[in-house]
Protein backbone atom coordinates (compact mmCIF):
# COMPACT_ATOMS: atom_id res chain seq x y z
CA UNK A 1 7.30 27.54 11.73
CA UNK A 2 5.44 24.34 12.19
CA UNK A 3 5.39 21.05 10.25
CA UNK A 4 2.76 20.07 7.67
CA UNK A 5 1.48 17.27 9.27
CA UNK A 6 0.64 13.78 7.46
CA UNK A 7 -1.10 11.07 8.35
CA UNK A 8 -1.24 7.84 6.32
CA UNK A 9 -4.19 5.20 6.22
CA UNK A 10 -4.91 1.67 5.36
CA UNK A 11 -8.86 0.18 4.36
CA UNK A 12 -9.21 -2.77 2.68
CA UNK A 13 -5.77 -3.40 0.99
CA UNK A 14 -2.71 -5.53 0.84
CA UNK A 15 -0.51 -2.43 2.05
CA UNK A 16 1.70 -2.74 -1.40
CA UNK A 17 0.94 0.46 -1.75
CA UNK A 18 2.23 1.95 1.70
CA UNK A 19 5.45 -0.36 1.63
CA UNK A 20 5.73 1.77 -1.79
CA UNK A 21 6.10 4.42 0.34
CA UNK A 22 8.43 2.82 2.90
CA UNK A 23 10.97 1.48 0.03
CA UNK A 24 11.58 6.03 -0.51
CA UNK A 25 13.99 5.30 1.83
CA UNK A 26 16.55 8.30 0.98
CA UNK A 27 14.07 10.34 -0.20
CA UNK A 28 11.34 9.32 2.68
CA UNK A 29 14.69 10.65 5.27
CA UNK A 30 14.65 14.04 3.78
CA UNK A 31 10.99 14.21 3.61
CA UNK A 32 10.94 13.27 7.43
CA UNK A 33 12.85 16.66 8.08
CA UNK A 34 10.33 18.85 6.15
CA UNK A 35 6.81 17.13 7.16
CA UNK A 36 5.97 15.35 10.45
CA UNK A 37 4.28 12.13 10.20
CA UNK A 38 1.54 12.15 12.75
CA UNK A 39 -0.48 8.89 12.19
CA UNK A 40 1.64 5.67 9.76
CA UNK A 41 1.08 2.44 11.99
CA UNK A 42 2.77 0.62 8.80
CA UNK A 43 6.47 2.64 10.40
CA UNK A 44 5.36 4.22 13.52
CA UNK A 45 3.07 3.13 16.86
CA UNK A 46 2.69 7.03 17.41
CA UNK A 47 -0.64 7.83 16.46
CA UNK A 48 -2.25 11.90 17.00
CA UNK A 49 -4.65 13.59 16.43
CA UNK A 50 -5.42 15.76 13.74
CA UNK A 51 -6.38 17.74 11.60
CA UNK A 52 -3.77 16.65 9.46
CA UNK A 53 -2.30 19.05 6.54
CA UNK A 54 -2.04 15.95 4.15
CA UNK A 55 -3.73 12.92 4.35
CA UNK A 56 -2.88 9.47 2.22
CA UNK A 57 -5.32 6.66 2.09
CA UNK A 58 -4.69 3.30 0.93
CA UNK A 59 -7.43 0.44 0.38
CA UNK A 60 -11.18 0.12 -1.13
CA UNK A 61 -13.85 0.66 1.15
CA UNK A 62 -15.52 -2.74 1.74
CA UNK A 63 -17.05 -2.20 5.21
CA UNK A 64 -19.72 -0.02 7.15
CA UNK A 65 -17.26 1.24 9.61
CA UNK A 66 -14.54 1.47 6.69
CA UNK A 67 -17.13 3.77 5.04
CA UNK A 68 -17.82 6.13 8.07
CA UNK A 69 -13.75 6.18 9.00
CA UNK A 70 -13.22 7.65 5.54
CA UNK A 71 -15.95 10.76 6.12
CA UNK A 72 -14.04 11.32 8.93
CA UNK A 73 -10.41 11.48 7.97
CA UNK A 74 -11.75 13.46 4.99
CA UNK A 75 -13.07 15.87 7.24
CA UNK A 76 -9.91 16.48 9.25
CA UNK A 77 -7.48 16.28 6.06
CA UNK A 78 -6.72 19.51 4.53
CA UNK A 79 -5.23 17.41 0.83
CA UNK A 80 -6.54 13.92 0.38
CA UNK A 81 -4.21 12.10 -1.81
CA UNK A 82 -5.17 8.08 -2.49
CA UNK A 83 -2.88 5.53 -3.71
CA UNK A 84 -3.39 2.46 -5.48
CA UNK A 85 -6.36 0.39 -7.61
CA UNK A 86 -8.02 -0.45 -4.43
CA UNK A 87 -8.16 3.28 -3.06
CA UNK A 88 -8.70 4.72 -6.98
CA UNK A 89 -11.59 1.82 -8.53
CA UNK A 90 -12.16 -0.80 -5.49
CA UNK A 91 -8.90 -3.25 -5.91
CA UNK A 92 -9.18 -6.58 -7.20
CA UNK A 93 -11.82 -7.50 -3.88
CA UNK A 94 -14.15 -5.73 -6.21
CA UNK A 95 -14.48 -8.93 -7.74
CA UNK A 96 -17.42 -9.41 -4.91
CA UNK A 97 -19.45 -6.36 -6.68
CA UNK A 98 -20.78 -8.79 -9.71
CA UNK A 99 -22.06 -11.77 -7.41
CA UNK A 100 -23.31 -12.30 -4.06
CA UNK A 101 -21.15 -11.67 -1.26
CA UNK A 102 -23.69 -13.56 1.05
CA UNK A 103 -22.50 -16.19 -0.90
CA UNK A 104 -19.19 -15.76 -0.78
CA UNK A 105 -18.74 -15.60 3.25
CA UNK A 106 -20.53 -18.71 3.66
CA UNK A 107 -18.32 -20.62 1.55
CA UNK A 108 -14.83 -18.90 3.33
CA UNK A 109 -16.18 -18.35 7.01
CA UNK A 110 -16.99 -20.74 9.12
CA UNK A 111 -18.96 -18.25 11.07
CA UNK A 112 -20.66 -16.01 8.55
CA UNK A 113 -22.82 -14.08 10.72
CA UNK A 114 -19.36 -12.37 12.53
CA UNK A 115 -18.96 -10.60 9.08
CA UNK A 116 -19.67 -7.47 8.72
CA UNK A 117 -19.04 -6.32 5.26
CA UNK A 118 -20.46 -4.41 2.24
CA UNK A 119 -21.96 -6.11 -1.08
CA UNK A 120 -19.76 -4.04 -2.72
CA UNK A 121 -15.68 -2.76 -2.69
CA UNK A 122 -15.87 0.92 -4.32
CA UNK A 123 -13.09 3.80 -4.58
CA UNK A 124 -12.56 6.19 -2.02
CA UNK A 125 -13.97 9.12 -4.62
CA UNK A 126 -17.19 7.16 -4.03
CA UNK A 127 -17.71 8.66 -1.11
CA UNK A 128 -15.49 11.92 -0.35
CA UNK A 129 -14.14 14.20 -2.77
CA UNK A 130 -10.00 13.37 -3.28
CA UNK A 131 -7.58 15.48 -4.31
CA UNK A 132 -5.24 13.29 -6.03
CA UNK A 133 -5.52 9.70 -7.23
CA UNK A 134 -2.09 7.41 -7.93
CA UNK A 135 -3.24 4.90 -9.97
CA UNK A 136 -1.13 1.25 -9.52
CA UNK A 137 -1.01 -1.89 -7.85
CA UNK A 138 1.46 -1.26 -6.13
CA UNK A 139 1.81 2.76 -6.86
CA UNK A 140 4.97 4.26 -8.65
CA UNK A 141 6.60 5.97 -5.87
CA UNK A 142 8.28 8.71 -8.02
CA UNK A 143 4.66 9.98 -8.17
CA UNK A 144 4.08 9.40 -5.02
CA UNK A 145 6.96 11.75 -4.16
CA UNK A 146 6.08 14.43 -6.66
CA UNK A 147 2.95 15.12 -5.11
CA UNK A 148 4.20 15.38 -2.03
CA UNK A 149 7.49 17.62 -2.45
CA UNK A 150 5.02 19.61 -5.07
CA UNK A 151 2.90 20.43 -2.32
CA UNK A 152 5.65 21.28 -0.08
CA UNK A 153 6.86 23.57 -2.63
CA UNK A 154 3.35 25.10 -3.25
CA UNK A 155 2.73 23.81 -6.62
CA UNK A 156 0.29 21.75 -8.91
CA UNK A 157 2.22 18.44 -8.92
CA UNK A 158 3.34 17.10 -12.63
CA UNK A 159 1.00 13.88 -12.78
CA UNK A 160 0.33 11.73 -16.54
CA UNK A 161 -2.35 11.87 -17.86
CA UNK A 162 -1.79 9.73 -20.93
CA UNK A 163 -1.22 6.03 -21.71
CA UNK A 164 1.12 3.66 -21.07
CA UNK A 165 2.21 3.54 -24.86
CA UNK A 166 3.77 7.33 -24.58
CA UNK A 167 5.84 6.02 -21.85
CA UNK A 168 6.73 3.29 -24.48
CA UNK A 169 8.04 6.06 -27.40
CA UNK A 170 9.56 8.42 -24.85
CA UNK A 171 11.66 5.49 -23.88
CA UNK A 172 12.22 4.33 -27.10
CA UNK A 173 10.71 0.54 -26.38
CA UNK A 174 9.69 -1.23 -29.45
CA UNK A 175 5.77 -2.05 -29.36
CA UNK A 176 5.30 -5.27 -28.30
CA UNK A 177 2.35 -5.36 -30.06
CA UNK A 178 3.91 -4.52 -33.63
CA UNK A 179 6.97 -6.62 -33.13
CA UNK A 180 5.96 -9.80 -31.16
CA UNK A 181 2.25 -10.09 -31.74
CA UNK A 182 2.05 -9.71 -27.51
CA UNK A 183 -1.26 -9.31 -26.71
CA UNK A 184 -1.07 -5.00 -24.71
CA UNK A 185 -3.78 -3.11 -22.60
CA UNK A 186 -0.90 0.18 -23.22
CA UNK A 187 -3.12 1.34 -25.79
CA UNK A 188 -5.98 1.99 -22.71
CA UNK A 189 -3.93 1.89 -19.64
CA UNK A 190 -2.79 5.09 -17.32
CA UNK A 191 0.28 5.91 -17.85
CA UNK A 192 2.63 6.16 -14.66
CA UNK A 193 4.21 2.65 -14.21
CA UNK A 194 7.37 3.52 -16.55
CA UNK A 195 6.56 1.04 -19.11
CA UNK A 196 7.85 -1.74 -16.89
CA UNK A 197 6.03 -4.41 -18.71
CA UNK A 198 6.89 -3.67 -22.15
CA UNK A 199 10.86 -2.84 -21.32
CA UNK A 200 11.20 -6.69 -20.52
CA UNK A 201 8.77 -7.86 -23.79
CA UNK A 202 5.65 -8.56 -21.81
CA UNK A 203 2.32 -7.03 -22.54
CA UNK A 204 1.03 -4.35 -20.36
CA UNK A 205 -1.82 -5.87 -18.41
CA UNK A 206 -3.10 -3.13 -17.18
CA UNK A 207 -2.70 -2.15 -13.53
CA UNK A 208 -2.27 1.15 -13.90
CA UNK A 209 -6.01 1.34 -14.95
CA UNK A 210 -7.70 2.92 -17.33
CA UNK A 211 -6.48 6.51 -19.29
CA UNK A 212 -8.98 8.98 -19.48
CA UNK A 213 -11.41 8.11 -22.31
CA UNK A 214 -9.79 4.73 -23.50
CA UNK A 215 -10.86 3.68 -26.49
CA UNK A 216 -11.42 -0.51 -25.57
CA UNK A 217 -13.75 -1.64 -28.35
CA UNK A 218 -10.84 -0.16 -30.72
CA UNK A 219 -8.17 -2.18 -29.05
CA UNK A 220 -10.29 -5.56 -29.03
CA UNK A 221 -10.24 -6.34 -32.51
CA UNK A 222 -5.95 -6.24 -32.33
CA UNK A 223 -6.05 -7.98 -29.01
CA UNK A 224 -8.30 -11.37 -30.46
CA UNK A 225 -5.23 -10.69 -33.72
CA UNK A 226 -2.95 -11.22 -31.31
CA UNK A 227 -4.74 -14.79 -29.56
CA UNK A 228 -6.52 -13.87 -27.51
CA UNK A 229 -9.56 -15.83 -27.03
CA UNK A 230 -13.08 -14.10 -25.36
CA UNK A 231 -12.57 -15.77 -21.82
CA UNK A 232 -8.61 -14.18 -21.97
CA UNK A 233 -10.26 -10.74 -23.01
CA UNK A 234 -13.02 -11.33 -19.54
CA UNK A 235 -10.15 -12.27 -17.15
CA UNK A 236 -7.77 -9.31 -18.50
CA UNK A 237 -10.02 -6.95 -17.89
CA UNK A 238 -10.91 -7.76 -14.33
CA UNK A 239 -8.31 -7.89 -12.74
CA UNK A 240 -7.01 -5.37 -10.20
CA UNK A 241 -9.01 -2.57 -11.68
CA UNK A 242 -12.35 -4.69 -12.32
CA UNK A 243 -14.78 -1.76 -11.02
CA UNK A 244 -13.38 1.12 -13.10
CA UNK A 245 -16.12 1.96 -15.81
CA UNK A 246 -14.42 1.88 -18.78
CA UNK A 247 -12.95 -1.92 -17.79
CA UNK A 248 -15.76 -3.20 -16.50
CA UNK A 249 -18.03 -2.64 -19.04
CA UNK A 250 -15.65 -4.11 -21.44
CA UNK A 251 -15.90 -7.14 -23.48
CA UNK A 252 -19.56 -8.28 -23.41
């Protein structure tokens, strides 16, 4: 019986998320002897064709040929699984999408008219249907692996779908919130990340991005309780998930 075949891509990214992948090491071994990796330039020069069974994307797209690449690979990927805050809301480069990127080449490139970019950074689901998003910046790679030995095995892969704050009980860390007065996005933020931030008494600052349906204007009010002033509140929330909805429309 043949291989599933995967194929790994990079857009617009910092390829955190794809070293993510790389650091498996044990577990990216045994994987290598179930699936064969036909296109990963980040381990391998071998590159061919496809279609490809699974197909993981890293990076925002942020340029015309970025944009037509990903129609394609879409089109030859049987399971599209994207990994990371650029890939799943734009990355932090979607900083560009509330000013004028005209503006912003000028000012880094001393030959402006060579670039050929978007005005905007946007998510992969903004232009082909995905299968999976791992939220992150860089991904968890225990997720990373669950999808794919869940697909190997046929199954629905066991993915949160809550906020960082159940990782918080199920571990038994005291809320940093309650105890220290630390200003937390866990309230609002996807869970996945193991609660990393709030383990070692730091506030989560959300790069997992936002849960589904996070209530922000409820978590405001404790976050100014806790100091935070209205320019703190602006820069926390656009950060490495600036495009997704529910943070960028969040404070005014």
């Amino acid at each position: 019986m043949n291989q599933p075949t995967l194929a790994v891509w990079k857009f617009t990214s910092c390829d955190g998320c794809q070293l993510t992948l790389l650091d498996c090491e044990d577990e990216l071994l045994t994987l290598a002897g179930t699936i064969h990796i036909s296109h990963f330039l980040e381990a391998t020069s071998v590159s061919e064709p496809g279609p490809y069974d699974v197909s993981i994307v890293e990076g925002s797209v942020s340029t015309p040929e970025e944009a037509e690449r990903i129609r394609w690979i879409r089109d030859q990927s049987r399971v599209l699984i994207v990994i990371g805050a650029c890939a799943t809301a734009g990355g932090i480069q979607a900083l560009r999408n509330f000013a004028d990127v005209n503006e912003f080449t000028t000012l880094v490139y001393a030959a402006p008219q060579h670039i050929h970019t978007l005005a905007t950074s946007t998510p992969i689901s903004a232009h082909v249907p995905v299968d999976y998003e791992l939220r992150g910046c860089p991904i968890d790679k225990r997720q990373l692996l669950e999808v794919l030995t869940a697909y190997l095995a046929g199954r629905k892969p066991d993915l949160p779908d809550t906020s960082v704050c159940t990782e918080c009980k199920r571990a038994g860390i005291t809320c940093v919130m309650v105890a220290h007065h630390t200003p937390c996005l866990g309230p609002v933020t996807h869970a996945g990340c193991g609660a990393i931030c709030p383990a070692y008494r730091r506030g989560c600052y959300g790069c997992f991005g936002p849960m589904r349906d996070p209530k922000v204007p409820a978590l405001l009010p404790l976050l100014r309780r806790c100091g935070m002033s209205e320019d703190d509140l602006r820069r926390v929330f656009h950060t490495f998930n600036t495009a997704a909805p529910a943070f960028t429309d969040q404070p005014q």
